[in-house]
PDB file of N, CA and C in Angstrom:
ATOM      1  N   UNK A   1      13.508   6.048   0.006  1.00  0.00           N
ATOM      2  CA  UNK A   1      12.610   6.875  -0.758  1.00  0.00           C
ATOM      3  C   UNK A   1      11.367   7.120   0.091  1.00  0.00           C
ATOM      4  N   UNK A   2      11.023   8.640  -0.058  1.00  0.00           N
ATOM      5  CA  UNK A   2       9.492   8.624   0.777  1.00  0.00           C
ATOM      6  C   UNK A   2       8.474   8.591  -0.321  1.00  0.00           C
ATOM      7  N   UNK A   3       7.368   7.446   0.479  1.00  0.00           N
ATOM      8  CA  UNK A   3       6.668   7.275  -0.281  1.00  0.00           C
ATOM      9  C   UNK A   3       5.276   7.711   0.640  1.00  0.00           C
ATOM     10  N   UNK A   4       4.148   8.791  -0.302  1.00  0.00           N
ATOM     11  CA  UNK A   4       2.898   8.565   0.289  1.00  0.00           C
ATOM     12  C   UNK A   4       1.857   8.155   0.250  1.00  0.00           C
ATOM     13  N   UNK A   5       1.321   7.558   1.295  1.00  0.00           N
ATOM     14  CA  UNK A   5       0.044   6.401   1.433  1.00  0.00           C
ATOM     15  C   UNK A   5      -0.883   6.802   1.916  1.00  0.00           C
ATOM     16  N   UNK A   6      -2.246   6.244   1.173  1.00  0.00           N
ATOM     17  CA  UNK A   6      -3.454   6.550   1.030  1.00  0.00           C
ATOM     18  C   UNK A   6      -4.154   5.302   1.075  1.00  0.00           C
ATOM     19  N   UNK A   7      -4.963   5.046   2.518  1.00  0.00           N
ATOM     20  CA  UNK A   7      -5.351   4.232   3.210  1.00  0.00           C
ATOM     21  C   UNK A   7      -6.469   4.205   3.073  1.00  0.00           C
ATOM     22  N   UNK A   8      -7.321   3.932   2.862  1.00  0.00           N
ATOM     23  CA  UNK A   8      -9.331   4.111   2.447  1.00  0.00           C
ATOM     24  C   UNK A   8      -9.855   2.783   2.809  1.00  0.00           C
ATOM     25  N   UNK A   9     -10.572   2.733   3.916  1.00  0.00           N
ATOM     26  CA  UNK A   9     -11.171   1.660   4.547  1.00  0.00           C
ATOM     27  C   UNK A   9     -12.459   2.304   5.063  1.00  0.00           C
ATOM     28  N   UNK A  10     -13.895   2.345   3.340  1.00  0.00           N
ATOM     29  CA  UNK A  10     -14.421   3.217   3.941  1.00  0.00           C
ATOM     30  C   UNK A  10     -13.894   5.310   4.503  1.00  0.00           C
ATOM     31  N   UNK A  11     -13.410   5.426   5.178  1.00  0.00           N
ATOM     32  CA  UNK A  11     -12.610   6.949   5.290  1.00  0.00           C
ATOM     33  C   UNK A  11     -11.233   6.877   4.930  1.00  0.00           C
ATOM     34  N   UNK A  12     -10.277   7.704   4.270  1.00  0.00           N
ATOM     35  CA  UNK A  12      -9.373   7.715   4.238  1.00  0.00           C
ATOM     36  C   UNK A  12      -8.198   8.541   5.023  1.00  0.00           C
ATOM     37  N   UNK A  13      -7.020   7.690   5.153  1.00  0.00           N
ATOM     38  CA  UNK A  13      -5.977   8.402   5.888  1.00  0.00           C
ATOM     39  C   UNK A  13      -4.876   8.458   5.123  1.00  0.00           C
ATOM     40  N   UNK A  14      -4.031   9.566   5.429  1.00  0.00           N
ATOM     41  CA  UNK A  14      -2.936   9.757   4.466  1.00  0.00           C
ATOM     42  C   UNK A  14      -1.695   9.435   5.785  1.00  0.00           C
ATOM     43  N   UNK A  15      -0.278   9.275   5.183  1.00  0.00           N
ATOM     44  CA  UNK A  15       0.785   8.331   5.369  1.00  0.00           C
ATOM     45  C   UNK A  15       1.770   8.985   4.594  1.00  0.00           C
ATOM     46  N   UNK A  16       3.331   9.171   5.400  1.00  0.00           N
ATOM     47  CA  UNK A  16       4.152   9.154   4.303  1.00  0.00           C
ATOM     48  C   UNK A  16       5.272   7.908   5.413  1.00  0.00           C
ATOM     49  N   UNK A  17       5.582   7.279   4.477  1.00  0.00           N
ATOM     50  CA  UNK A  17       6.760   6.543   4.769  1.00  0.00           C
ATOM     51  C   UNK A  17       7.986   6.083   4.291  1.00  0.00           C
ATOM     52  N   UNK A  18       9.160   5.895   4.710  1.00  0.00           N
ATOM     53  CA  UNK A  18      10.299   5.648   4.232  1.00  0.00           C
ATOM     54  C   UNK A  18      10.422   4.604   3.379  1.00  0.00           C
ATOM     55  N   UNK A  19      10.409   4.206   2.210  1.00  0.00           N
ATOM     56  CA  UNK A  19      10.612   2.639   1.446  1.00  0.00           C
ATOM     57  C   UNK A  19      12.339   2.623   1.222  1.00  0.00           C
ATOM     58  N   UNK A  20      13.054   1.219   1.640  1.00  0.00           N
ATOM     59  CA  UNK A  20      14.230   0.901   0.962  1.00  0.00           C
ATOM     60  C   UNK A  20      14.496   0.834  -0.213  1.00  0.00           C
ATOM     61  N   UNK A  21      15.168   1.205  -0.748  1.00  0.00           N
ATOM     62  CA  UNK A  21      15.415   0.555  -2.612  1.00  0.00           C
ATOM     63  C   UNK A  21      15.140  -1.141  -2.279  1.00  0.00           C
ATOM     64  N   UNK A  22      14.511  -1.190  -3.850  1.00  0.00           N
ATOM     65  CA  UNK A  22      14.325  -2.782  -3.816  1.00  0.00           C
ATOM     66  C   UNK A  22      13.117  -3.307  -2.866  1.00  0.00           C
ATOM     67  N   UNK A  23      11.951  -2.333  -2.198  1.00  0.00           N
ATOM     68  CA  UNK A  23      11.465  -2.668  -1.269  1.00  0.00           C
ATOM     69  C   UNK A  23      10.203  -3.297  -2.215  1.00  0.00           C
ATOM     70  N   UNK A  24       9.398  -4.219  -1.434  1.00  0.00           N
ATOM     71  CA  UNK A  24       8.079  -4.583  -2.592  1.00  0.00           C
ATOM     72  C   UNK A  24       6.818  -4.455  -1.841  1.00  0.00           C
ATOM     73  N   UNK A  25       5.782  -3.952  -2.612  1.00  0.00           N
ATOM     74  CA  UNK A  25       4.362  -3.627  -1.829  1.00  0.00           C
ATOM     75  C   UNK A  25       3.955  -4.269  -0.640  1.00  0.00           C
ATOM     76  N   UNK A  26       4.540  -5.186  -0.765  1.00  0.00           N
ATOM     77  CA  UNK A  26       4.425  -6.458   0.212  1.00  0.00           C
ATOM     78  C   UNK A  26       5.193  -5.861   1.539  1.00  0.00           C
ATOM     79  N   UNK A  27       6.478  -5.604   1.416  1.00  0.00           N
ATOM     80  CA  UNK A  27       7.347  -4.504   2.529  1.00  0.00           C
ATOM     81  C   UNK A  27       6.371  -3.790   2.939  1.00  0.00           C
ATOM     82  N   UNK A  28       5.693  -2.720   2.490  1.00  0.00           N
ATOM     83  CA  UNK A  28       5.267  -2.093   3.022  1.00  0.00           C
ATOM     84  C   UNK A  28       3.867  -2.165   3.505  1.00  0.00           C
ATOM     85  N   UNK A  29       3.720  -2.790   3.382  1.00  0.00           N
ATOM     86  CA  UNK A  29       1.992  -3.512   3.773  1.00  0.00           C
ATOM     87  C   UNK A  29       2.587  -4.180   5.451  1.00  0.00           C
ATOM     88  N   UNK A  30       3.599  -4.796   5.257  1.00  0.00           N
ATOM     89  CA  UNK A  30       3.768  -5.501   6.468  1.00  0.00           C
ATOM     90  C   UNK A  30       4.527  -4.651   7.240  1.00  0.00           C
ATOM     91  N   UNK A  31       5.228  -3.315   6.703  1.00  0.00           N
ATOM     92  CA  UNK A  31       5.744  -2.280   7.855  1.00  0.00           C
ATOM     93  C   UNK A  31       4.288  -1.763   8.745  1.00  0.00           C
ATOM     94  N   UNK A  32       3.055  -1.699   7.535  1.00  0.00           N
ATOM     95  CA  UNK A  32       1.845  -1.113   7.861  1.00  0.00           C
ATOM     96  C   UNK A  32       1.021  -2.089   9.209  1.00  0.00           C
ATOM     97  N   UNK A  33       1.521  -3.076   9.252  1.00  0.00           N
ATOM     98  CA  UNK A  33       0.815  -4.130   9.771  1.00  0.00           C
ATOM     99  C   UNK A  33      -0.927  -4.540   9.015  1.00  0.00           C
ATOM    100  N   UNK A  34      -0.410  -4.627   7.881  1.00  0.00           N
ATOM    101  CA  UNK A  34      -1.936  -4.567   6.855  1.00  0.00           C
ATOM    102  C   UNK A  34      -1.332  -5.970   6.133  1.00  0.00           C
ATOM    103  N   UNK A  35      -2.539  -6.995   6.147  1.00  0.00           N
ATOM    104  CA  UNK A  35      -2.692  -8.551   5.836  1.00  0.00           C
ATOM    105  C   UNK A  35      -2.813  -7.850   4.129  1.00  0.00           C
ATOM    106  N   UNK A  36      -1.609  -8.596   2.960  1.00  0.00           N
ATOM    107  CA  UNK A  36      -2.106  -8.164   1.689  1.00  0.00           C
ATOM    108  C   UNK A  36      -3.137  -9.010   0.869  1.00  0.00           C
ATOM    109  N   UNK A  37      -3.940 -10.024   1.972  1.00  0.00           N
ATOM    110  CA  UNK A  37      -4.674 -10.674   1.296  1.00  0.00           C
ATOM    111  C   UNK A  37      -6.187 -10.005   1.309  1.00  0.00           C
ATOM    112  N   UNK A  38      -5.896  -8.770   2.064  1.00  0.00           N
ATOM    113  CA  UNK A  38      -7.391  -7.870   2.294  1.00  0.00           C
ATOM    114  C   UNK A  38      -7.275  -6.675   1.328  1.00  0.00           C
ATOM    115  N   UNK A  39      -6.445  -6.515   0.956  1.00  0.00           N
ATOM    116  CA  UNK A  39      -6.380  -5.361   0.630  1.00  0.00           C
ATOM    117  C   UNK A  39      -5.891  -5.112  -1.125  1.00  0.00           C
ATOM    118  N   UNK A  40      -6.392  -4.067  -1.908  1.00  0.00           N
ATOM    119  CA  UNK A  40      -5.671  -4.193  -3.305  1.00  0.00           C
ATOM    120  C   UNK A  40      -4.887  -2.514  -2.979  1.00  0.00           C
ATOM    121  N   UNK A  41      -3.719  -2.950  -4.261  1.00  0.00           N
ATOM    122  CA  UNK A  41      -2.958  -2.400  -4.092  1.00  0.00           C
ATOM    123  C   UNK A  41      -2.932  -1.203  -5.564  1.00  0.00           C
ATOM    124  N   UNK A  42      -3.186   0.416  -5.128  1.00  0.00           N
ATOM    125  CA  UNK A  42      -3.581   0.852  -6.631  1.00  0.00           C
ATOM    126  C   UNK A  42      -2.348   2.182  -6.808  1.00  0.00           C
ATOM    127  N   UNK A  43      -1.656   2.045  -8.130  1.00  0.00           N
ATOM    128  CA  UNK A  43      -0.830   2.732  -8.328  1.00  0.00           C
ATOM    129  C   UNK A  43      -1.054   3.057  -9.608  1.00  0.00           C
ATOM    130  N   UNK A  44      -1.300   5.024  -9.743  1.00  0.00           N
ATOM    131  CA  UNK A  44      -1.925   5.396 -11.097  1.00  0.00           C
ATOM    132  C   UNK A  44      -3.105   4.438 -11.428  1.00  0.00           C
ATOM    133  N   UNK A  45      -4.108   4.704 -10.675  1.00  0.00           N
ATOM    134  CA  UNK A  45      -5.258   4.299 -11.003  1.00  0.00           C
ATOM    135  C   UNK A  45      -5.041   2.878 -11.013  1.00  0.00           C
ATOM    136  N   UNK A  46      -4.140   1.902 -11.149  1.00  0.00           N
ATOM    137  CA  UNK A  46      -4.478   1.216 -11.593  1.00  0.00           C
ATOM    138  C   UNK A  46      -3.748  -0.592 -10.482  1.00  0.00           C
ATOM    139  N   UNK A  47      -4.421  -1.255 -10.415  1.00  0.00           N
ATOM    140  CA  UNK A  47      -3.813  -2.472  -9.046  1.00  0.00           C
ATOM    141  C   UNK A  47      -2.057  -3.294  -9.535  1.00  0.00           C
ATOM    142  N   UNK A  48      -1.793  -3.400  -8.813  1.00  0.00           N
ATOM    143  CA  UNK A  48      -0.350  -3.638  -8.747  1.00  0.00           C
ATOM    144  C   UNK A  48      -0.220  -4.991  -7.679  1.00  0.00           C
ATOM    145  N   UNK A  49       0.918  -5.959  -8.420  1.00  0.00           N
ATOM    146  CA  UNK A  49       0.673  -7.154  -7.547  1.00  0.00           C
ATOM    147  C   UNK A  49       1.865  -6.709  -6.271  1.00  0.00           C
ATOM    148  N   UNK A  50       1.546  -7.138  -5.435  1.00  0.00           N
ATOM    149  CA  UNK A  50       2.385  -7.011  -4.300  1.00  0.00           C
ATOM    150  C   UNK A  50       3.866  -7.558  -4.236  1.00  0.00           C
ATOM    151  N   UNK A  51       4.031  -8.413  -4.656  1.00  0.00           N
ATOM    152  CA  UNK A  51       5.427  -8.968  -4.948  1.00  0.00           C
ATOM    153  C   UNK A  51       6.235  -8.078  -5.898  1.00  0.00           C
ATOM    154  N   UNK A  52       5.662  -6.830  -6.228  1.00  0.00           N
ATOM    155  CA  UNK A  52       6.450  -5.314  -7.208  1.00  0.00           C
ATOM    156  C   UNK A  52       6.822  -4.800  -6.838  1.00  0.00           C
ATOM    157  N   UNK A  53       8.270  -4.447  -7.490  1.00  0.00           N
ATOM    158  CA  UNK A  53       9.054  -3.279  -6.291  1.00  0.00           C
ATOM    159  C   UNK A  53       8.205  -1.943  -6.641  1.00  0.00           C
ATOM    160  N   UNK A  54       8.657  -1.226  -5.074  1.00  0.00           N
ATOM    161  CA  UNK A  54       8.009  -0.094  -5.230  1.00  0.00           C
ATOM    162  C   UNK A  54       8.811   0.858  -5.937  1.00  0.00           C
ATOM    163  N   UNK A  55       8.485   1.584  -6.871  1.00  0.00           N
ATOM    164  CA  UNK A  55       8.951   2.598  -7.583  1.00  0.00           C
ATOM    165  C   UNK A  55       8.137   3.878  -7.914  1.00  0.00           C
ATOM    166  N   UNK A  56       7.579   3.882  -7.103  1.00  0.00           N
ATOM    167  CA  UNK A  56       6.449   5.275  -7.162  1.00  0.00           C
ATOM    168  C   UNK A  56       6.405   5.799  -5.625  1.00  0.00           C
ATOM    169  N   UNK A  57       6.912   7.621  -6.029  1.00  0.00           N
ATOM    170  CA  UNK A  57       6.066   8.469  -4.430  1.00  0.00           C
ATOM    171  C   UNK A  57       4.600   8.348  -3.606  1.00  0.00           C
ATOM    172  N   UNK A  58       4.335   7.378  -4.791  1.00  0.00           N
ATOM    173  CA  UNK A  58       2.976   7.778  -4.167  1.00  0.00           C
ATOM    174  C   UNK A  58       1.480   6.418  -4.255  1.00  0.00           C
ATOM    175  N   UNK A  59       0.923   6.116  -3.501  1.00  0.00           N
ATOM    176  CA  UNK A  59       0.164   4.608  -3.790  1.00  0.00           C
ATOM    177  C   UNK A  59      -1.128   4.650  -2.781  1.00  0.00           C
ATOM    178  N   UNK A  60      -1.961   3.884  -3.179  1.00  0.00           N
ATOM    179  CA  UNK A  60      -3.240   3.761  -1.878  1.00  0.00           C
ATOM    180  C   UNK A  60      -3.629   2.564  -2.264  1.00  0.00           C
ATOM    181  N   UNK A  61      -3.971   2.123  -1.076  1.00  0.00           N
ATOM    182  CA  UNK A  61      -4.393   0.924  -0.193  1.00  0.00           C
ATOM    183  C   UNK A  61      -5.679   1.036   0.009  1.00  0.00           C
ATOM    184  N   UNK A  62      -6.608   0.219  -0.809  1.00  0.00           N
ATOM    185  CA  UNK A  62      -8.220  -0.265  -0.541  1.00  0.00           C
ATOM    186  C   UNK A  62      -8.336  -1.342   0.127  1.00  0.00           C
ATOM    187  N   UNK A  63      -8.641  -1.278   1.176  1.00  0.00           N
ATOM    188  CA  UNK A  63      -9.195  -2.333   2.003  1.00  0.00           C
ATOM    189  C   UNK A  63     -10.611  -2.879   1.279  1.00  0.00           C
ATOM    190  N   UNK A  64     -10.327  -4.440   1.150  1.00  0.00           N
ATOM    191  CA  UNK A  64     -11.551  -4.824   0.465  1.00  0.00           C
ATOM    192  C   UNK A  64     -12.417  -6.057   1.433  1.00  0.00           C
ATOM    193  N   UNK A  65     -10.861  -5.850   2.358  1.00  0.00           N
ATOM    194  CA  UNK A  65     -12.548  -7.217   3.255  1.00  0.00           C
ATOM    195  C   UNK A  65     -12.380  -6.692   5.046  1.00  0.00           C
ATOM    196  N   UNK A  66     -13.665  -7.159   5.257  1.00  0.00           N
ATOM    197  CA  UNK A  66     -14.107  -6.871   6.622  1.00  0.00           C
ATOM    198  C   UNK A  66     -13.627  -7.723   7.719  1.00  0.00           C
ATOM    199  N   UNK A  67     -12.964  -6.789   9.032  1.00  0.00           N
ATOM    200  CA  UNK A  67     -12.465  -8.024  10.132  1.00  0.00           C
ATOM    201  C   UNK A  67     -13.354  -8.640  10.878  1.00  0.00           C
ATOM    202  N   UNK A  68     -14.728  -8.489  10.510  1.00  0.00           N
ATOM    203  CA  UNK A  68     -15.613  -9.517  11.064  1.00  0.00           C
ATOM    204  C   UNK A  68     -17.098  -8.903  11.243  1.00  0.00           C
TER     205      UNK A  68
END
């Protein structure tokens, strides 16, 4: 499934990427090379735990902590 991503760290970047069936936020955070302990995860407005399969075209990624 393609899914597109919306990256906002401070500016945002857009993303589309391939997800497997059965894949979980977590998959794709780590295809991203993005730590999910920095980051929340918002689908329809609203945060989603990472261990959820993905079932939506579409998701963004708030970076909430600083690499130093």
């Amino acid at each position: 499934m393609k899914v597109d991503v919306r990256i906002t760290r401070g500016e945002s970047s857009n993303k589309s990427i391939m997800v497997k069936d059965g894949s979980t936020y977590n998959d794709v955070l780590s295809s991203l090379n993005i730590n999910p302990e920095t980051v929340i995860i918002m689908v329809n407005n609203r945060p989603v735990p990472v261990d959820e399969i993905v079932c939506t075209d579409h998701m963004e990624i708030l970076m909430i902590a600083s690499r130093g």
